[in-house]
Protein backbone atom coordinates (compact mmCIF):
# COMPACT_ATOMS: atom_id res chain seq x y z
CA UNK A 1 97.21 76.08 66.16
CA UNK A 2 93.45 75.63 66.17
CA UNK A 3 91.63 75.61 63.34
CA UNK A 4 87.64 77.46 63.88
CA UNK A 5 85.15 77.67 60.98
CA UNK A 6 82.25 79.66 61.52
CA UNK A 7 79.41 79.61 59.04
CA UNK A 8 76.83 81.61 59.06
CA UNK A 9 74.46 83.28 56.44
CA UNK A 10 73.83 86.49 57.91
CA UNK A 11 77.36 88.74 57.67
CA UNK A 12 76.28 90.33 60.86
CA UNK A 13 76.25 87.33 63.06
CA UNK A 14 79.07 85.78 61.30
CA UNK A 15 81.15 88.72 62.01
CA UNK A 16 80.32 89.32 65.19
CA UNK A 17 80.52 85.13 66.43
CA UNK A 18 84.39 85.34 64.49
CA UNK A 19 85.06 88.70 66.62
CA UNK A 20 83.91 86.93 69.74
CA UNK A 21 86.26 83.57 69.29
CA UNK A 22 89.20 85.86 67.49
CA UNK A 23 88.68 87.99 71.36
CA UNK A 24 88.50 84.80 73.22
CA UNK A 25 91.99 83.41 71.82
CA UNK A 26 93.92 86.57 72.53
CA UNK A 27 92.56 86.98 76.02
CA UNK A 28 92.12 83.34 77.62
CA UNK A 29 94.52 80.47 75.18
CA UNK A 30 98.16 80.34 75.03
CA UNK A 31 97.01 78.17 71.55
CA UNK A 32 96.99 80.47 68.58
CA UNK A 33 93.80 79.89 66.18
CA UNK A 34 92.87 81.09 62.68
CA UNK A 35 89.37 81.67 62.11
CA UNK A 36 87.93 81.66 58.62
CA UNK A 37 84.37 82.77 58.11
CA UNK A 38 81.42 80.99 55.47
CA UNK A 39 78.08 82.16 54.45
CA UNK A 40 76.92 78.21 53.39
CA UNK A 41 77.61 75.10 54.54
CA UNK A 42 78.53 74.49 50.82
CA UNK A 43 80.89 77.02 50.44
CA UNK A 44 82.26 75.76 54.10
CA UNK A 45 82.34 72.02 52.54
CA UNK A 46 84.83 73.40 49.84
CA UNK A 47 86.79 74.78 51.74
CA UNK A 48 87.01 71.51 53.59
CA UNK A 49 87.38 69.98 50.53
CA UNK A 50 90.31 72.12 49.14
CA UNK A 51 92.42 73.54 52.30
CA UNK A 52 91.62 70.39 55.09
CA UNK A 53 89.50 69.68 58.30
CA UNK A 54 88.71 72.42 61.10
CA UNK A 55 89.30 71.63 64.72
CA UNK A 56 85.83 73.28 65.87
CA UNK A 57 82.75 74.44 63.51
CA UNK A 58 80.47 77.12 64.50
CA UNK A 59 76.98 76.18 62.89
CA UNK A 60 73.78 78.41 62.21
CA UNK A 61 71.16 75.67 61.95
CA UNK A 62 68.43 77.81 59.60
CA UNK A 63 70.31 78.34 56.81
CA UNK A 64 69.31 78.51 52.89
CA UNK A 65 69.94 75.38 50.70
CA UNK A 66 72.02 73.39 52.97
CA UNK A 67 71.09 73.48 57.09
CA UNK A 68 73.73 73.54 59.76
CA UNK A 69 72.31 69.97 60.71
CA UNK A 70 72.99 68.88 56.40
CA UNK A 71 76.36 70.37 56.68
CA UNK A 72 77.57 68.74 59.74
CA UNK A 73 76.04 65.32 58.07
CA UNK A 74 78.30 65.79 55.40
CA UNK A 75 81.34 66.49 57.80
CA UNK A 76 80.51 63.48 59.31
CA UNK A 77 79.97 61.31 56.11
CA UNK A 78 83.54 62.64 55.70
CA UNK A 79 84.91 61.11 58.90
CA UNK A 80 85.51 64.71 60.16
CA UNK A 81 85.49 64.88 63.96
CA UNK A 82 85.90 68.14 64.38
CA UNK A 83 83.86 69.91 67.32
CA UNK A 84 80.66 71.24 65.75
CA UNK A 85 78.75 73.90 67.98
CA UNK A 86 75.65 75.04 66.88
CA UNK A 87 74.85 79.07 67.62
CA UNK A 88 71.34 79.29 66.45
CA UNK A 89 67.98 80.93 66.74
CA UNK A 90 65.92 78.09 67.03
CA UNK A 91 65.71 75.15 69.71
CA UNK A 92 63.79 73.50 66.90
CA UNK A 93 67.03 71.20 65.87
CA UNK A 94 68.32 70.20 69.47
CA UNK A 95 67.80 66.34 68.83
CA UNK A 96 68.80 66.38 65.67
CA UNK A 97 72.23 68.15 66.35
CA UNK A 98 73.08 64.74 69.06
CA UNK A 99 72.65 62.42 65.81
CA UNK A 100 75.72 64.29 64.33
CA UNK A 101 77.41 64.40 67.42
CA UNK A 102 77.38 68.37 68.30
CA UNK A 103 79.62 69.37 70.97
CA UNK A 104 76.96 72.56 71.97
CA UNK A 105 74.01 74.32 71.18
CA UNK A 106 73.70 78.00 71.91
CA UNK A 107 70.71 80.44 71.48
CA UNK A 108 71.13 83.22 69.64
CA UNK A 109 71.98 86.07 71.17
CA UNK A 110 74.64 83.98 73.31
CA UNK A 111 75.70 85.35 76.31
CA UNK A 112 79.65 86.50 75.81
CA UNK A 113 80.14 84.51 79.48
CA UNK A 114 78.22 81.19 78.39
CA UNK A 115 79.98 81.25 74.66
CA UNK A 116 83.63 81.59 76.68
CA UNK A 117 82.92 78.63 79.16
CA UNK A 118 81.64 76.33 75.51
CA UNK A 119 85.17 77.39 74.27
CA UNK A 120 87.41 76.62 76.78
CA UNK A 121 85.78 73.51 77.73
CA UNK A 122 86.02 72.89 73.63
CA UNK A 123 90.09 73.90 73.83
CA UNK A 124 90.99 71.66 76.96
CA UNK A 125 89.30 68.72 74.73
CA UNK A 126 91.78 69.40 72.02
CA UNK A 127 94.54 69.69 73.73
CA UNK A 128 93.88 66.26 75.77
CA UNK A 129 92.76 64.37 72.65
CA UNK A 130 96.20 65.68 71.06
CA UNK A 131 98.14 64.22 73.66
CA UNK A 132 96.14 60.88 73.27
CA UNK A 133 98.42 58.18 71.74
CA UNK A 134 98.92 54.49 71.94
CA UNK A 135 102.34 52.63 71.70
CA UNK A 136 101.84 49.80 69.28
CA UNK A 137 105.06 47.46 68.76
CA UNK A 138 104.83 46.37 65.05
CA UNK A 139 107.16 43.73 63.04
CA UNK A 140 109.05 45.91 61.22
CA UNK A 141 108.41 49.40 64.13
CA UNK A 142 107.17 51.22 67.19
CA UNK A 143 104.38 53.09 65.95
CA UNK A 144 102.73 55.72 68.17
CA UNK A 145 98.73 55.88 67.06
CA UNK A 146 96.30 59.01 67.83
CA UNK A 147 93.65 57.80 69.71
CA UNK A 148 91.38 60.21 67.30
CA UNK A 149 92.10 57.88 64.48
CA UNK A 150 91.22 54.92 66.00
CA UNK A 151 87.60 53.31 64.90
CA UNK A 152 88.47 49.97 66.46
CA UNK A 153 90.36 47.07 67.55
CA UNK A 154 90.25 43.13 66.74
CA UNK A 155 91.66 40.36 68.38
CA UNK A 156 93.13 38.20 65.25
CA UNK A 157 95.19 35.36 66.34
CA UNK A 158 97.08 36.96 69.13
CA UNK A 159 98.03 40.41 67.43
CA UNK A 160 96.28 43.56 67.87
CA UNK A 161 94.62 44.76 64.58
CA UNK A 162 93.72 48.58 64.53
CA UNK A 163 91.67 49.39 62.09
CA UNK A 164 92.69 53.07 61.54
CA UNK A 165 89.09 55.40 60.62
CA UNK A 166 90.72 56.28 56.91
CA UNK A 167 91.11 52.82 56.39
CA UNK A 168 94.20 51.52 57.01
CA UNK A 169 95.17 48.68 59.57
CA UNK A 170 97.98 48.36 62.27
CA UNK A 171 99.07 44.98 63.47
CA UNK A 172 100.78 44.37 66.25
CA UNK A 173 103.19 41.63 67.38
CA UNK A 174 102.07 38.71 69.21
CA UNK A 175 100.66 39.48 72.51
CA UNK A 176 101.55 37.45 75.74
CA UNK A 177 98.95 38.93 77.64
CA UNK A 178 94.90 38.90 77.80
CA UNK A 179 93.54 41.18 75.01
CA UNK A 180 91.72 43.44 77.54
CA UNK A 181 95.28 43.76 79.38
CA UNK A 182 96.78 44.83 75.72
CA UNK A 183 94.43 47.49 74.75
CA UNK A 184 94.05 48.50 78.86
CA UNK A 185 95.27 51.94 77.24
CA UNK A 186 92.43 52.76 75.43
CA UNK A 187 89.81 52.86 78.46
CA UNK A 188 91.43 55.66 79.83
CA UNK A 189 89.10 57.72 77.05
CA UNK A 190 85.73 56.94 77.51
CA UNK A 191 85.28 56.45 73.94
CA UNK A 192 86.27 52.87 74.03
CA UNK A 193 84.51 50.33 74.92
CA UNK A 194 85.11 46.24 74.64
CA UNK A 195 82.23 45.04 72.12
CA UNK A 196 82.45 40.74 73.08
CA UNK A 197 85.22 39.17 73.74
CA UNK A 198 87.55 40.06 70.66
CA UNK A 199 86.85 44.04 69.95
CA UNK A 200 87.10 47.57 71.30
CA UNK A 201 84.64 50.02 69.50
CA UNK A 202 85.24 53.79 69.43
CA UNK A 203 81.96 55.19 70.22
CA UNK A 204 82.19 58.25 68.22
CA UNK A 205 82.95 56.75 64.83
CA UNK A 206 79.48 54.68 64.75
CA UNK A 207 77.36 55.93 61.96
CA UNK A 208 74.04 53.14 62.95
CA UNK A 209 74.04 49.55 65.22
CA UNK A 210 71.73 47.09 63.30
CA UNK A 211 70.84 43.22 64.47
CA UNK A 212 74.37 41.96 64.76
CA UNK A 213 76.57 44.38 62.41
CA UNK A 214 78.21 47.79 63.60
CA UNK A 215 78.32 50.64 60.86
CA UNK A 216 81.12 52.92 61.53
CA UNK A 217 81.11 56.25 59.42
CA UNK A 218 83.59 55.59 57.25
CA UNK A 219 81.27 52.92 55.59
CA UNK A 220 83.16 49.88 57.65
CA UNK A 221 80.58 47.30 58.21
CA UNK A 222 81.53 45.09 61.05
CA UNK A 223 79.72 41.61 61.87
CA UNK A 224 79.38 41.11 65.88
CA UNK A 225 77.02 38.52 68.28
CA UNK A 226 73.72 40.19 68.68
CA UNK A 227 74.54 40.06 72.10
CA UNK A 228 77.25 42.05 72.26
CA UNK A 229 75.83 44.99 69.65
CA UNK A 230 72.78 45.03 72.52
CA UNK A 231 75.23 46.14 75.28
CA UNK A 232 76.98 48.12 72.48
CA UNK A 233 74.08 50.28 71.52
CA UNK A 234 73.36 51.38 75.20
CA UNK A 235 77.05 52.37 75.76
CA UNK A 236 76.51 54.07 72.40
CA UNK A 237 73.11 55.90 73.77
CA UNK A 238 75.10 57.28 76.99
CA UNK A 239 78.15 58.28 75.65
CA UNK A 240 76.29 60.78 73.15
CA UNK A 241 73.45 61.25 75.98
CA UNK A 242 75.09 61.82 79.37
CA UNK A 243 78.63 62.81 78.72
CA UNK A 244 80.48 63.45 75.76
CA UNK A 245 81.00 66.77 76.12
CA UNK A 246 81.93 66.65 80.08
C-alpha cells in the first residue's frame, strides 16, 4: 500500500486534489493507496506524529500559521523522506521547495494529464526504492538493509560500518576486497556517492556541507578532508539540481 497525505487549507481543493489521486489509483496502479486529507501542516505533523510517515505529501505552499515549505522542514527535521509535491498557487516558493527536497511543483489549477504523469513517475520511484536492498554479512547474521535507510558508509579497519539514518550502525565482517569493490552495490542508486577514500554519502540525507564536516538530517555530524566535502557539495548541488526526480 501507498500511503498519500494531502494538506490543504481550502476544503475545496483538498477535496478535489484527494478525488484526483483516489481516481488515479483505481484507474492506472495495481498498488492500493489510502489517502487521508489535512487542513494544516500542524494537524498533518500529528498525524505523523501519532499514526507514522506517508509515502508521498501533497503540499499547498500559502497556508495559515505553518507554510507547505515549514511543514515539509519539519518532515525533514524528522528524517521523513517521503515524496513531497507541492500543488500551489504561487511560483513564489520554487527555490525554496529544492532546499527540502520536493519531488514536484504544480500550479494550481493542475492539468488532470500533467498531475497523472507527477504520479506515476512518483509510484515507479516507490516501487524501485522498495526493492532497493543491500546484503550485508554480519558476525552473528545476513542482514538485508533498505537502501532508504542508509545515510552512509565508513571504512573502519576492514569492516563496513553503516550508519543506519535513525541511528543505529551495521558492521560487517572483514572485507577481502577494496572498499569501493564492497559497497559497488550502492552506486547502482545515484544517491551514493564515495566522499575520500573511506566513505559513501547518501545525498539525500544531507541537511548542510560546512568547511570539512557533513551534517546529515538526523543531526549526525561527520568530520571529512576539505577536499573531499568540495567534490561532495557539487555532487550534492546536481543530484537535487539536474536529476533527482528523473
Amino acid at each position: 500500500m501507498i500511503k498519500i497525505a494531502v494538506c490543504d487549507d481550502e476544503q475545496e481543493w483538498r477535496e478535489t486534489t484527494a478525488a484526483l489521486i483516489e481516481e488515479y489509483f483505481a484507474k492506472y496502479s495495481e498498488i492500493p493507496a489510502k489517502i487521508s486529507t489535512f487542513a494544516s501542516g500542524n494537524e498533518l505533523l500529528e498525524d505523523v506524529s501519532s499514526e507514522g510517515r506517508y509515502n508521498i505529501y501533497i503540499l499547498e505552499v500559502i497556508m495559515p500559521v505553518m507554510n507547505g515549505i515549514e511543514t515539509a522542514e519539519r518532515l525533514r527535521e524528522q528524517n521523513d523522506n517521503g515524496m513531497i509535491i507541492y500543488l500551489t498557487t504561487s511560483k513564489e516558493f520554487v527555490v525554496e521547495s529544492y532546499l527540502v527536497a520536493a519531488f514536484n511543483y504544480l500550479l494550481k489549477p493542475v492539468k488532470i494529464e500533467r498531475l497523472y504523469e507527477v504520479m506515476n513517475v512518483a509510484v515507479e520511484k516507490i516501487k524501485k526504492q522498495r526493492n532497493k536492498k543491500m546484503s550485508v554479512k554480519t558476525k552473528n547474521d545476513t542482514e538485508l538493509l533498505a537502501f532508504d535507510d542508509i545515510c552512509y558508509v565508513e571504512l573502519v579497519r576492514k569492516c563496513l560500518c553503516f550508519n543506519m539514518i535513525r541511528g543505529e550502525v551495521v558492521t560487517s565482517t572483514s572485507q577481502r576486497i577494496s572498499f569501493m569493490e564492497a559497497v559497488n552495490p550502492l552506486f547502482a542508486d545515484k544517491r551514493f556517492v564515495p566522499c575520500g577514500a573511506s566513505f559513501v554519502i547518501n545525498l539525500f540525507y544531507i541537511k548542510s556541507i560546512e568547511k570539512n564536516c557533513i551534517v546529515f538530517t538526523n543531526g549526525k555530524r561527520l568530520s571529512v578532508p576539505k577536499t573531499a566535502c568540495s567534490a561532495l557539495r557539487k555532487n550534492w548541488i546536481d543530484y537535487w539540481f539536474e536529476g533527482e526526480n528523473e
